[in-house]
N, C-alpha and C. Protein backbone atom coordinates (compact mmCIF):
# COMPACT_ATOMS: atom_id res chain seq x y z
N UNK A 1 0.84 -1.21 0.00
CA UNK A 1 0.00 0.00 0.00
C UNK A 1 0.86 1.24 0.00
N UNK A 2 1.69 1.03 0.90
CA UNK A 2 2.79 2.32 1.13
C UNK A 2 4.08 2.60 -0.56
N UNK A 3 3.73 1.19 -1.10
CA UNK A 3 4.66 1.31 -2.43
C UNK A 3 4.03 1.76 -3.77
N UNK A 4 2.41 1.54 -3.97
CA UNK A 4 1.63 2.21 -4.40
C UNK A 4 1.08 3.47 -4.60
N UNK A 5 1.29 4.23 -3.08
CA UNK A 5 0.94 5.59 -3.15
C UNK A 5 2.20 6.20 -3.16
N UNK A 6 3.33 5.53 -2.72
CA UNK A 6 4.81 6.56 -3.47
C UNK A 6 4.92 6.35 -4.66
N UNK A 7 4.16 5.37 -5.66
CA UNK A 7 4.59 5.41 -7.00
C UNK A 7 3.71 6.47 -7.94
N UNK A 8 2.20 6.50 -7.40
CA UNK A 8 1.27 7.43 -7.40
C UNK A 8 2.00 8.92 -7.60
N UNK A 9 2.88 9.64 -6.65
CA UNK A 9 3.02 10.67 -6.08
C UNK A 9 4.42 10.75 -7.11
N UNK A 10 5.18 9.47 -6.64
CA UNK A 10 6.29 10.26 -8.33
C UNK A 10 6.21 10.38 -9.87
N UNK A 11 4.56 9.41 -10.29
CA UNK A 11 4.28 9.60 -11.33
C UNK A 11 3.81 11.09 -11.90
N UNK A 12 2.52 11.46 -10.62
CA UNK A 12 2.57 13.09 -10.46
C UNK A 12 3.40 14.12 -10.68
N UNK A 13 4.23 13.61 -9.66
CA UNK A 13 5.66 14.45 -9.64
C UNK A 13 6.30 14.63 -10.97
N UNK A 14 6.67 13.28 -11.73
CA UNK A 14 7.04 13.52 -13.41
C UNK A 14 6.25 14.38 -13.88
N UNK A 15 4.79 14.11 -13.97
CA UNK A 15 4.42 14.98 -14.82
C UNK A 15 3.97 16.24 -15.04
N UNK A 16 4.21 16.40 -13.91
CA UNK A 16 4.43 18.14 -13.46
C UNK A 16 5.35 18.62 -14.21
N UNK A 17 6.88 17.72 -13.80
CA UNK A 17 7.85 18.30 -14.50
C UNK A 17 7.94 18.01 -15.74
N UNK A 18 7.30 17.52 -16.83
CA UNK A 18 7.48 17.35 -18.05
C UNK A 18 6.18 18.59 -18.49
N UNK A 19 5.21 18.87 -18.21
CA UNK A 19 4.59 19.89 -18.82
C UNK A 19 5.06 21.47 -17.98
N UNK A 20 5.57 21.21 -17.20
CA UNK A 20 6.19 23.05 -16.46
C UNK A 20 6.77 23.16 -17.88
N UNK A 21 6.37 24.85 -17.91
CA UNK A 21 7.38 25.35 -18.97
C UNK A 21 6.57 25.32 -20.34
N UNK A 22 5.99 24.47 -20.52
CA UNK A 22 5.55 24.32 -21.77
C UNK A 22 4.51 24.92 -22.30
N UNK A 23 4.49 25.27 -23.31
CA UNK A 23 3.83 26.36 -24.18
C UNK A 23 3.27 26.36 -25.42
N UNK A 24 2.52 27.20 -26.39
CA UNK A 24 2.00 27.03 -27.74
C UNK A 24 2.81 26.80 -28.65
N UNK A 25 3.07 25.48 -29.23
CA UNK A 25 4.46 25.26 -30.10
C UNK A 25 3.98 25.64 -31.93
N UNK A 26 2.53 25.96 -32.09
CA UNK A 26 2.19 26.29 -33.47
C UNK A 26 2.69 27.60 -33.69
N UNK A 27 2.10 27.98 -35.22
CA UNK A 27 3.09 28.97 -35.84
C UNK A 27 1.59 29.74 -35.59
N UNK A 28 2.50 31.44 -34.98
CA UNK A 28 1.35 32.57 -34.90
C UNK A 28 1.10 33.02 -36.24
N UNK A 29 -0.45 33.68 -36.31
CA UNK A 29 -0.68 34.30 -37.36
C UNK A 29 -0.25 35.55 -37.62
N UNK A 30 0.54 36.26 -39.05
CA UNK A 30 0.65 37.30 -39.18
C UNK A 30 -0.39 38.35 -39.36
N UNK A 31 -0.49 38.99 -37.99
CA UNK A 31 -1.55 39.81 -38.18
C UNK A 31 -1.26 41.40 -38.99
N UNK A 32 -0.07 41.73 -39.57
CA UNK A 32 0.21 42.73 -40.13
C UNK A 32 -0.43 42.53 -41.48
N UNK A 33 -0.12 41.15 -41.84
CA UNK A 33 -0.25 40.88 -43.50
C UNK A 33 -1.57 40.85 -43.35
N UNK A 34 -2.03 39.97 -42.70
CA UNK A 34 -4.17 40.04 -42.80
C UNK A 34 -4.70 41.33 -42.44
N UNK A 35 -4.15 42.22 -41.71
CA UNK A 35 -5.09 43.32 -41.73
C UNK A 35 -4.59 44.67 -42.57
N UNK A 36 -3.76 44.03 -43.72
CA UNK A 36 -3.05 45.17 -44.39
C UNK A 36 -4.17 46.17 -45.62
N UNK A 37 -5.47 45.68 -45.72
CA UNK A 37 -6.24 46.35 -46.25
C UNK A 37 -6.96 47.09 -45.17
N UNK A 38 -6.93 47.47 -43.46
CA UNK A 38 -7.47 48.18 -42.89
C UNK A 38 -6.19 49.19 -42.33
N UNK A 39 -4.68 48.63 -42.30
CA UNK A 39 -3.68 49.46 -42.64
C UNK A 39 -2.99 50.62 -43.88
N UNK A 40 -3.41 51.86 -43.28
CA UNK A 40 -3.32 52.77 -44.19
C UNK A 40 -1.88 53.53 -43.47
N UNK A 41 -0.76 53.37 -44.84
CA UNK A 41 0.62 54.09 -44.50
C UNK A 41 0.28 55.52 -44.99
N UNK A 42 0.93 56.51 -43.94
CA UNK A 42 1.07 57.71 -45.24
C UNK A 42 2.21 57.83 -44.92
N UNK A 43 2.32 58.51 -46.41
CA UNK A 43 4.22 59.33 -46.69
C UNK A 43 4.53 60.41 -46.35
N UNK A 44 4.73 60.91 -45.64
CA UNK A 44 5.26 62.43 -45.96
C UNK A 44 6.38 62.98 -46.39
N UNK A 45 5.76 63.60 -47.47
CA UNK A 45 6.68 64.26 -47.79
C UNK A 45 7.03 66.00 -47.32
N UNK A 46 8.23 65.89 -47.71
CA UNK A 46 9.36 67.58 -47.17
C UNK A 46 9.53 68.32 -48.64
N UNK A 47 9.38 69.30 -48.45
CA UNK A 47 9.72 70.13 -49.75
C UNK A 47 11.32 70.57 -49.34
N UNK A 48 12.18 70.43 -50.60
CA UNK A 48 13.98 70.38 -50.13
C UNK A 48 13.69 71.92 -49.90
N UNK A 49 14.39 72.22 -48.84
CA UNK A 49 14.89 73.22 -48.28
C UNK A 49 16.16 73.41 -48.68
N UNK A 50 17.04 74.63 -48.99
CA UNK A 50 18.06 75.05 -49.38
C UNK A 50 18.44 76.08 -48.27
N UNK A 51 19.68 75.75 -47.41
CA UNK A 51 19.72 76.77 -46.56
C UNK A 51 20.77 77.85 -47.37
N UNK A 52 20.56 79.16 -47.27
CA UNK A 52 21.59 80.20 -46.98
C UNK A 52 22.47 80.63 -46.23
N UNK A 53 23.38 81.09 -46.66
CA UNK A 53 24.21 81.78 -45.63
C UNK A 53 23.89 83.56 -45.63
N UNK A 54 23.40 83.60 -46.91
CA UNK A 54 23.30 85.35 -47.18
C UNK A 54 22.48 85.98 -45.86
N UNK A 55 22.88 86.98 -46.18
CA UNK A 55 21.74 87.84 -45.03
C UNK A 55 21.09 88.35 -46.12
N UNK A 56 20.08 88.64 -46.10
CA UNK A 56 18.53 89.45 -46.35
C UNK A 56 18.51 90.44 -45.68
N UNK A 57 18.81 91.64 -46.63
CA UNK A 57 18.95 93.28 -46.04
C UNK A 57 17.51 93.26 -46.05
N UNK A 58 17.07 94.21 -45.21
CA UNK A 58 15.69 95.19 -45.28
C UNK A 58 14.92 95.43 -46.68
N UNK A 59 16.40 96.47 -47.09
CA UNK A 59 16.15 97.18 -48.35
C UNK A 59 15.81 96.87 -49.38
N UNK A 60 16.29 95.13 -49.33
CA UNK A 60 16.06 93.89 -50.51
C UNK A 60 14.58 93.24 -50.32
N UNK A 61 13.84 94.00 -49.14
CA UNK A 61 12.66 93.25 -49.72
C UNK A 61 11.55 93.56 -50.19
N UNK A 62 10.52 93.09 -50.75
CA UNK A 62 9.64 93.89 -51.27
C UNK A 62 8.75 94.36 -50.69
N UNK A 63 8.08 95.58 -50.74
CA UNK A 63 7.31 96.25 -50.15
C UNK A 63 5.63 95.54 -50.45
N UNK A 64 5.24 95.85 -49.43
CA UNK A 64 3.41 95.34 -49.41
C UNK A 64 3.52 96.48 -50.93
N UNK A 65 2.16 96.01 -51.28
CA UNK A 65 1.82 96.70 -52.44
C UNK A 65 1.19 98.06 -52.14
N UNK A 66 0.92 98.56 -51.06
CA UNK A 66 0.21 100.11 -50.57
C UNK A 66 1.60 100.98 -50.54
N UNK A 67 2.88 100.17 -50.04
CA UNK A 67 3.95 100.89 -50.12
C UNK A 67 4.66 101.10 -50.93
N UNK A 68 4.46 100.17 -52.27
CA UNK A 68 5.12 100.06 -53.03
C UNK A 68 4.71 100.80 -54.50
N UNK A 69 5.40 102.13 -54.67
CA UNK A 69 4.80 102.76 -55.50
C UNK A 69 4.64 102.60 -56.97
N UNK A 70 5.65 101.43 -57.59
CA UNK A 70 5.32 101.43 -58.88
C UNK A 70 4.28 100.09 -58.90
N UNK A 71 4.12 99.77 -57.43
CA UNK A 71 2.85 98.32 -57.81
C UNK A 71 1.54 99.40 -57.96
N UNK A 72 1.41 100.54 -57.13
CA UNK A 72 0.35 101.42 -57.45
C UNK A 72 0.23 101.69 -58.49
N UNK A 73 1.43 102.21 -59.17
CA UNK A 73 0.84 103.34 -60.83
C UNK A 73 0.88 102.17 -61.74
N UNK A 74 1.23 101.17 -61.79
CA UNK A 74 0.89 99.85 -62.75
C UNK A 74 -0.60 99.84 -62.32
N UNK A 75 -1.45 99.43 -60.91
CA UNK A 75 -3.08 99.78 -61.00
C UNK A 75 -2.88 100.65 -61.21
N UNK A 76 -3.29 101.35 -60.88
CA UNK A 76 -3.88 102.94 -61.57
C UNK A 76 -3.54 103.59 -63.07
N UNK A 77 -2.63 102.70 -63.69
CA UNK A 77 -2.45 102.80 -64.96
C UNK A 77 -3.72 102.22 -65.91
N UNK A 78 -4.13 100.91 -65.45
CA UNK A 78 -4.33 100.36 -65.72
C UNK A 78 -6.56 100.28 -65.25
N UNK A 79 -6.49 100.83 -64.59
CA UNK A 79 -7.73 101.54 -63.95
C UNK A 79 -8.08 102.62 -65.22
N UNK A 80 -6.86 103.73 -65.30
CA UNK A 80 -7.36 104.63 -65.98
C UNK A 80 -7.64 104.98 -67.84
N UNK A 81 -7.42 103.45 -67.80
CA UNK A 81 -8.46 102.83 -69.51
C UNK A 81 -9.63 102.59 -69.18
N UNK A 82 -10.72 102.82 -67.82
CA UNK A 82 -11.78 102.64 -67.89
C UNK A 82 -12.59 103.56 -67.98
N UNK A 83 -13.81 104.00 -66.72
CA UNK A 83 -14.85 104.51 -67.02
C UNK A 83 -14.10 105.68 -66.32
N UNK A 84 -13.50 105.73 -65.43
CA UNK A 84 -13.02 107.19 -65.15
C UNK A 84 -12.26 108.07 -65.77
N UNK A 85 -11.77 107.11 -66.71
CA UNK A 85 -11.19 107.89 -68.01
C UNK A 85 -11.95 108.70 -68.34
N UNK A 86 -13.14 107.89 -69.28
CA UNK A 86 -14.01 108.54 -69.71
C UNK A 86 -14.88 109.66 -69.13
N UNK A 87 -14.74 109.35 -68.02
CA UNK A 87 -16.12 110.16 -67.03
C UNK A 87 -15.17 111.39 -66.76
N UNK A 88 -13.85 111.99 -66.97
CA UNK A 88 -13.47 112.90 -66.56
C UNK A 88 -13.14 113.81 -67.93
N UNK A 89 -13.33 113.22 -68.95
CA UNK A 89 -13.13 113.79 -70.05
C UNK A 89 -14.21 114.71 -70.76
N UNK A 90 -15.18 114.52 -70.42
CA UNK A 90 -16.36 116.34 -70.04
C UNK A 90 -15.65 116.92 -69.38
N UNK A 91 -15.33 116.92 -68.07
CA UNK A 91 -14.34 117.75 -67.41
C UNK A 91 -13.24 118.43 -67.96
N UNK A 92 -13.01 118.18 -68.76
CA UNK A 92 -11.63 118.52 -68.96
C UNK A 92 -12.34 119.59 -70.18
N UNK A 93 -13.20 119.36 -70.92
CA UNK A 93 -13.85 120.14 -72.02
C UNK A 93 -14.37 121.38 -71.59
N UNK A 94 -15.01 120.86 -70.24
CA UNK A 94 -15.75 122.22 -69.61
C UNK A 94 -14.68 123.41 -68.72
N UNK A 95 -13.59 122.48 -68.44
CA UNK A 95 -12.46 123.15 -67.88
C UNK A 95 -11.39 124.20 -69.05
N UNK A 96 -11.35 123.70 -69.66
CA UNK A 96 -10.77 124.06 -70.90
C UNK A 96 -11.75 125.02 -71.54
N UNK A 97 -12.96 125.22 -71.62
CA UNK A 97 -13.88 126.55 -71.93
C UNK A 97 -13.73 127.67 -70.86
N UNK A 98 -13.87 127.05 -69.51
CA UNK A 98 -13.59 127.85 -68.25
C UNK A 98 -12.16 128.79 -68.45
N UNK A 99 -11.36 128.05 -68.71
CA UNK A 99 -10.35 128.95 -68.75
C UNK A 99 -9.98 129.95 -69.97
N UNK A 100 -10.96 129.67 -71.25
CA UNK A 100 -10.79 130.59 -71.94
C UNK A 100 -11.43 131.60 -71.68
N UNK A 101 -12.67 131.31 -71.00
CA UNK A 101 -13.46 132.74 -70.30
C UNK A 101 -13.04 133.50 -69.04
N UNK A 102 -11.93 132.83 -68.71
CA UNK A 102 -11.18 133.76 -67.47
C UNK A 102 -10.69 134.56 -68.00
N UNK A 103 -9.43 133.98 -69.43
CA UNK A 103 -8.63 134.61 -69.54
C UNK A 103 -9.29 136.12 -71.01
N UNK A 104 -10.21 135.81 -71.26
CA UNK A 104 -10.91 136.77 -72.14
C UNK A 104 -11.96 137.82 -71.85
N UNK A 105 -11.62 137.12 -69.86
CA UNK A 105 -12.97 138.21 -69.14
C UNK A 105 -14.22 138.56 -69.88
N UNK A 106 -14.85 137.57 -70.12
CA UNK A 106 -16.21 137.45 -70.33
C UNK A 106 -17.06 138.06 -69.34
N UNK A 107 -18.17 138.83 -69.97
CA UNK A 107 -19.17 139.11 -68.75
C UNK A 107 -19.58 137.89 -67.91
N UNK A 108 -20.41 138.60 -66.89
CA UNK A 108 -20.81 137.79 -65.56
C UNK A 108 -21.53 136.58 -65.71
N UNK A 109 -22.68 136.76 -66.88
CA UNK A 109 -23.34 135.66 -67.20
C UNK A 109 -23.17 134.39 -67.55
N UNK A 110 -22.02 134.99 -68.30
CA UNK A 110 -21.24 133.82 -69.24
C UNK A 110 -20.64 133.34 -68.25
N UNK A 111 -19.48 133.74 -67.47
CA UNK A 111 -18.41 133.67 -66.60
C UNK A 111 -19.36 132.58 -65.19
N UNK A 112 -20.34 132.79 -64.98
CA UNK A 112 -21.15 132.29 -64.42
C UNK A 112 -21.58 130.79 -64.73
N UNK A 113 -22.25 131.15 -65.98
CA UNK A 113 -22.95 129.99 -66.24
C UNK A 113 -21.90 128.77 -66.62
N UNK A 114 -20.58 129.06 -66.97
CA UNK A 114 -19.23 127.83 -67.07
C UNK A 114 -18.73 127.86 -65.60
N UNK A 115 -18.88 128.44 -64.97
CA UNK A 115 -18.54 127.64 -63.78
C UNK A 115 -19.73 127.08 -62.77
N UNK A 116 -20.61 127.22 -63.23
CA UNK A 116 -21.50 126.32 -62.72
C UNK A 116 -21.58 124.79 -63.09
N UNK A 117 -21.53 124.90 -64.58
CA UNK A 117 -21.46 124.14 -65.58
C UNK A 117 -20.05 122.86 -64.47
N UNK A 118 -18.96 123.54 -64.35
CA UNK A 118 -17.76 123.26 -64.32
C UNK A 118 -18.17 122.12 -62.41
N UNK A 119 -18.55 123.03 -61.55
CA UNK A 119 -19.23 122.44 -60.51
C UNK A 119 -19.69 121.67 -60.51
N UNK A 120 -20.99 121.35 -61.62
CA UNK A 120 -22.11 120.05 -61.84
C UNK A 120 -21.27 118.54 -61.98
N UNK A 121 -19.95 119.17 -62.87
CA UNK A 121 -19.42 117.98 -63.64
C UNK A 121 -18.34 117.64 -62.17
N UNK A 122 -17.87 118.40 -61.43
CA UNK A 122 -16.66 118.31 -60.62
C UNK A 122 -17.70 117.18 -59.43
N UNK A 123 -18.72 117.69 -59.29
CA UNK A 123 -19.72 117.32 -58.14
C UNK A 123 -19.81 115.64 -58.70
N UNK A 124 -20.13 115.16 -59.60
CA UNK A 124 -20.43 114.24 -60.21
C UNK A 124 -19.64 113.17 -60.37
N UNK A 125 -18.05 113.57 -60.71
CA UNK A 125 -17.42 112.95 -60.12
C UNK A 125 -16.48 112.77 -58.72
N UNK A 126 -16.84 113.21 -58.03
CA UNK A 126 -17.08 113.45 -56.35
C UNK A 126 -18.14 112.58 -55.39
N UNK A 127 -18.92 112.45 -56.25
CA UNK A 127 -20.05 111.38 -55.82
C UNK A 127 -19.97 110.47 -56.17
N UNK A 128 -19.38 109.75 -57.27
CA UNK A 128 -19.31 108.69 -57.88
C UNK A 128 -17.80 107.87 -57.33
N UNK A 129 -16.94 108.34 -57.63
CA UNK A 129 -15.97 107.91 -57.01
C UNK A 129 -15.04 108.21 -55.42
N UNK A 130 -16.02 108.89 -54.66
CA UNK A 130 -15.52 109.44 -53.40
C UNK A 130 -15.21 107.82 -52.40
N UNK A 131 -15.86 106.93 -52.44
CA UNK A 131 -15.73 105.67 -51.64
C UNK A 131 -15.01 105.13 -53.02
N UNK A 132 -14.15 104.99 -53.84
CA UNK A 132 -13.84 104.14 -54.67
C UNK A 132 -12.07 104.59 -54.93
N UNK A 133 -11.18 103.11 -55.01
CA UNK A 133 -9.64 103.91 -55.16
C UNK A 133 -9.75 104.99 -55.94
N UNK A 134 -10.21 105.12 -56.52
CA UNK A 134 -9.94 106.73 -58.02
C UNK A 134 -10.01 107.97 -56.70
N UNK A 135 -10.59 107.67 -55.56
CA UNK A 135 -10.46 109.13 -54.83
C UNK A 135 -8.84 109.48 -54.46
N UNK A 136 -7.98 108.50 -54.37
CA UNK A 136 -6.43 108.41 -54.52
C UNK A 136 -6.30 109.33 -55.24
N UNK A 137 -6.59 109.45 -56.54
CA UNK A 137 -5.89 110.11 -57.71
C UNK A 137 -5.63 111.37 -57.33
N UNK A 138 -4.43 111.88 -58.05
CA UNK A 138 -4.08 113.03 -58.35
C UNK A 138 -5.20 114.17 -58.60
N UNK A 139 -5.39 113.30 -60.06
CA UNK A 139 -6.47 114.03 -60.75
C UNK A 139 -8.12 114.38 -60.23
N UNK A 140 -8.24 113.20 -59.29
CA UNK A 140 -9.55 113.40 -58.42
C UNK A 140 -9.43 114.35 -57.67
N UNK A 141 -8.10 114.26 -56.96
CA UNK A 141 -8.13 115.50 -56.19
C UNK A 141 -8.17 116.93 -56.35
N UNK A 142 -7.58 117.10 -58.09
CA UNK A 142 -7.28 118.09 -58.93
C UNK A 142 -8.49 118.60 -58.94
N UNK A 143 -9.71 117.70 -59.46
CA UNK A 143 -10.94 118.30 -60.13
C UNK A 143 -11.96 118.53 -58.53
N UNK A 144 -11.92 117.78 -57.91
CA UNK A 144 -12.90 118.73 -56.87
C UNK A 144 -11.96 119.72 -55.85
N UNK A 145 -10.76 119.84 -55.86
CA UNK A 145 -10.02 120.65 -55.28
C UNK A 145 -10.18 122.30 -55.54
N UNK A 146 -10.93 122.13 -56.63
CA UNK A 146 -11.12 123.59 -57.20
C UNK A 146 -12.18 124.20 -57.13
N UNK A 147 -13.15 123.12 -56.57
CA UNK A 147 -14.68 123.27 -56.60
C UNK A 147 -15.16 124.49 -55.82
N UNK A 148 -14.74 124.81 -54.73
CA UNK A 148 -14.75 126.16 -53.72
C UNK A 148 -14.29 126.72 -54.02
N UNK A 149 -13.32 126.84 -54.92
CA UNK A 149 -12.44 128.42 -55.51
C UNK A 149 -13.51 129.11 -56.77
N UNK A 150 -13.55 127.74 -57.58
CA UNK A 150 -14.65 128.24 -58.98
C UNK A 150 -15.91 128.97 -58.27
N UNK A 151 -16.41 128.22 -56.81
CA UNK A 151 -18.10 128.79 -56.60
C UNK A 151 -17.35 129.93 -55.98
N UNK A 152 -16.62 130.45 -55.14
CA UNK A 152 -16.10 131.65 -54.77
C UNK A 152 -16.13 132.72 -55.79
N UNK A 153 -15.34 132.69 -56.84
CA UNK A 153 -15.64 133.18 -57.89
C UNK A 153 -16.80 133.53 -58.37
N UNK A 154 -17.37 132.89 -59.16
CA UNK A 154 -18.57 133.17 -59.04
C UNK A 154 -19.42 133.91 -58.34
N UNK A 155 -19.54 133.85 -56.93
CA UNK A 155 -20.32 134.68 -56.09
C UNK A 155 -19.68 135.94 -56.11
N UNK A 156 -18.42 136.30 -56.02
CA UNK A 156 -17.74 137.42 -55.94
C UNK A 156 -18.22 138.35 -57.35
N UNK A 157 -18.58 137.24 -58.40
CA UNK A 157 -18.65 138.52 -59.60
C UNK A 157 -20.20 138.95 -59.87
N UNK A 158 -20.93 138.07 -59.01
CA UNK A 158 -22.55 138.12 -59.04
C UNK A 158 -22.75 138.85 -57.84
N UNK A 159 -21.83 139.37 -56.86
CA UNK A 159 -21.95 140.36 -55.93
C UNK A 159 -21.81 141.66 -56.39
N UNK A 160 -20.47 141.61 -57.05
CA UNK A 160 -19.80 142.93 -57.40
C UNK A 160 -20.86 143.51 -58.62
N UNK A 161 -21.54 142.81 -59.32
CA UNK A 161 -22.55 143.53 -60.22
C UNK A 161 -23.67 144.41 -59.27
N UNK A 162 -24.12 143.63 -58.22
CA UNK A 162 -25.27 144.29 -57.44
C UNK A 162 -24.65 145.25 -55.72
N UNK A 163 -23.69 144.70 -55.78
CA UNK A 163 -22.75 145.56 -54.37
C UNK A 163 -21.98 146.75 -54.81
N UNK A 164 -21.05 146.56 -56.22
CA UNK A 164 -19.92 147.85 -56.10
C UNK A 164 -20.35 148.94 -56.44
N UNK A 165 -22.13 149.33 -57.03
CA UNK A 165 -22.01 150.46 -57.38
C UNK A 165 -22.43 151.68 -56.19
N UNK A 166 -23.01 150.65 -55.09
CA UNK A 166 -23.27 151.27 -53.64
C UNK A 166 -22.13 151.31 -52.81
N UNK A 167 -21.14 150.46 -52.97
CA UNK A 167 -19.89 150.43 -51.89
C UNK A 167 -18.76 151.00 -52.71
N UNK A 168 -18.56 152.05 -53.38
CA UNK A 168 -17.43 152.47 -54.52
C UNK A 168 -16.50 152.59 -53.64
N UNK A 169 -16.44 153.26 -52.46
CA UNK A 169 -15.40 153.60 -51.57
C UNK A 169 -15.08 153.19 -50.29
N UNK A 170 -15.87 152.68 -49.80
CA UNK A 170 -16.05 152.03 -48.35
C UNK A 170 -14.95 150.39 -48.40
N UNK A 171 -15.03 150.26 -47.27
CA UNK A 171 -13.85 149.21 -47.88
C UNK A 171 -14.33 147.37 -47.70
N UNK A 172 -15.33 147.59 -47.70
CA UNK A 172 -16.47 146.56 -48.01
C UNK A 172 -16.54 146.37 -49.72
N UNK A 173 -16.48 147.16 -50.19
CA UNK A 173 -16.69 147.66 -51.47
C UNK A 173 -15.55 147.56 -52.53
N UNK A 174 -13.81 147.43 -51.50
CA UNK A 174 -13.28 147.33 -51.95
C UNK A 174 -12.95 145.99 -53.12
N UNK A 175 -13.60 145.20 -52.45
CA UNK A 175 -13.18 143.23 -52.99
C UNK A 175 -14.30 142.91 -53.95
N UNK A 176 -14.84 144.25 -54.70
CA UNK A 176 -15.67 144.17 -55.74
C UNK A 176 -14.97 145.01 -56.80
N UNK A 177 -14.02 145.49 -56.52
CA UNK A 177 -13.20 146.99 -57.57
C UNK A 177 -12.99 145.87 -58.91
N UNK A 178 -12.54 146.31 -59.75
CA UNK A 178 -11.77 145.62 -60.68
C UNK A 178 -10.36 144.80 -60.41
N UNK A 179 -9.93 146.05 -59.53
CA UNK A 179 -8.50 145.29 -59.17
C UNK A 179 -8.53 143.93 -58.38
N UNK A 180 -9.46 143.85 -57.67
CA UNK A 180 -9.65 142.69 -57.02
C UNK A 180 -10.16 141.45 -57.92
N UNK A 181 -11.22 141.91 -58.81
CA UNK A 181 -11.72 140.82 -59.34
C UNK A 181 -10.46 140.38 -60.44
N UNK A 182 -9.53 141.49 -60.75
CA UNK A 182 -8.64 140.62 -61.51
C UNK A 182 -7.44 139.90 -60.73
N UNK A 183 -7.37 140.18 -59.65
CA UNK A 183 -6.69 139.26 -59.14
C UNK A 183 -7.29 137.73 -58.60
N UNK A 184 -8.34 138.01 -58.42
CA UNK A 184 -9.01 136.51 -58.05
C UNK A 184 -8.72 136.02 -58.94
N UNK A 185 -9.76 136.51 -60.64
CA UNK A 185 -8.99 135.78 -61.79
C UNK A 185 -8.16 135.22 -62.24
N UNK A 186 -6.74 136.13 -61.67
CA UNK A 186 -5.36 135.56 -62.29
C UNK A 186 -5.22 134.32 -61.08
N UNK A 187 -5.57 134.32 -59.70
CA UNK A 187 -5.55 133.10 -58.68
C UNK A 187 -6.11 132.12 -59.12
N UNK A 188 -7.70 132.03 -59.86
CA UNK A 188 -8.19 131.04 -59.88
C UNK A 188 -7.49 130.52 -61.51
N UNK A 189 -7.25 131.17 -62.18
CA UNK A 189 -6.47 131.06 -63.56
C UNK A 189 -5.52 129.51 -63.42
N UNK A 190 -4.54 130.07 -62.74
CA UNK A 190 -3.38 129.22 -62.31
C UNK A 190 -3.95 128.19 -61.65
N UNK A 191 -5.08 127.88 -61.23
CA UNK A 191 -5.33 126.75 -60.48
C UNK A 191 -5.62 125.77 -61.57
N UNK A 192 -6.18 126.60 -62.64
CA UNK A 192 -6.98 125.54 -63.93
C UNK A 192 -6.34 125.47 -64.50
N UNK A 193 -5.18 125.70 -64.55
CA UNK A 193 -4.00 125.13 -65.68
C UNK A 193 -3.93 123.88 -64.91
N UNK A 194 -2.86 124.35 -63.16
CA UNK A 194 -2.70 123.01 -62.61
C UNK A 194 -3.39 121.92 -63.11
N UNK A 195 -5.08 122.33 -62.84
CA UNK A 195 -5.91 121.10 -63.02
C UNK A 195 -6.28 120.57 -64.22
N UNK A 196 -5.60 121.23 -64.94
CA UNK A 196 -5.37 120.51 -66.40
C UNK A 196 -4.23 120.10 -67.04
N UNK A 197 -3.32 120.53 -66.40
CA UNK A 197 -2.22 119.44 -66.21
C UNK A 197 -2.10 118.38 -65.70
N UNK A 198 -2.75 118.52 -65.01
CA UNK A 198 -3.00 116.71 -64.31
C UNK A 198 -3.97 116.10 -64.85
N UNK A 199 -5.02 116.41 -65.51
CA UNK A 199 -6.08 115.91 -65.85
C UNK A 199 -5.30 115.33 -67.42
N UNK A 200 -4.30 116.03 -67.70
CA UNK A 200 -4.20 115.79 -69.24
C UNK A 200 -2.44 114.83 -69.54
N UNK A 201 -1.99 114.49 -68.32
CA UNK A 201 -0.73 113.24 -67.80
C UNK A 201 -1.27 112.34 -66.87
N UNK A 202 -2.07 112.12 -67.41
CA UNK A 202 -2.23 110.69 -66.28
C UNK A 202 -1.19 109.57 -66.23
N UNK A 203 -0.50 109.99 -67.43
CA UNK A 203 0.21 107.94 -67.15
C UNK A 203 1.67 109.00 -66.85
């Protein structure tokens, strides 16, 4: 009995020690290769970089385009083949009559009715392009820049018809004489050349 249950206990005993240790001896599945249609590689790519050694002055670089003045007059060259071309070119007709009636001292009526004339058209484009780049221009600024000198005028010579023959001497009376009105003349004169010099170099 006693040789039975020690043979019992070392058969145990073997086989303890023949399975300790032991493990899955089949071949694992490659799970890279079977799930290679739910495996998505990406590439990235680098754009080649080239380093420098130079320095990069200031002076070498280019200016935003608001600072940069020939990126402006290339637009605005290029602007002024359109409608503001056109739309300032009455202006320039009515300006160009204006100044022959300064310089030929036309009566009041006449002298009047072209610078009114001259106002309508200045006003017109003042309204039209006041929110639009063309208010930049030179020439925009040229043509309503004058707009208060021309109506000044005007009132001064539609005064002096009904004021100077009551104020001949008083000195109220004076800024209706002749001498005065020809000096306004020759002031506002020179302004309408300016503004037809600019009106007539745009590029």
């Amino acid at each position: 009995m006693y040789n039975l249950s020690m043979k019992k206990i070392l058969l145990l005993f073997f086989i303890i020690i023949l399975t300790a240790g032991a493990g899955y001896e089949g071949k694992l599945p490659d799970l890279e290769t079977d799930m290679s249609y739910k495996i998505k590689k990406q590439t990235v790519k680098h754009t080649p970089f080239n380093k420098s050694d130079k320095e990069v002055k200031e002076s070498e670089l280019k200016k935003v385009p608001r600072e940069n003045k020939e990126y402006v007059d290339i637009i605005i060259k290029k602007d002024r083949t359109s409608e503001y071309v056109k739309d300032i070119q009455p202006v320039i007709a009515v300006l160009e009559k204006f100044k022959n009636y300064v310089e030929d001292g036309v009566n009041v009526q006449m002298f009047n009715a072209c610078a009114s004339s001259y106002i309508d058209h200045a006003y017109y484009i003042q309204l039209k392009y006041k929110d639009r780049p063309e208010r930049y221009y030179a020439s925009y600024r040229a043509i309503t820049g004058i707009i208060e000198d021309t109506r000044q005028a005007a009132t001064l010579r539609a005064e002096a018809v009904t004021y100077s023959k009551y104020l001949p001497y008083s000195d109220e009376g004076k800024k209706y004489s002749k001498e005065s009105l020809d000096e306004n003349s020759k002031a506002l004169l020179k302004k309408i050349y300016d503004t037809l010099f600019v009106l007539k170099n745009l590029d």
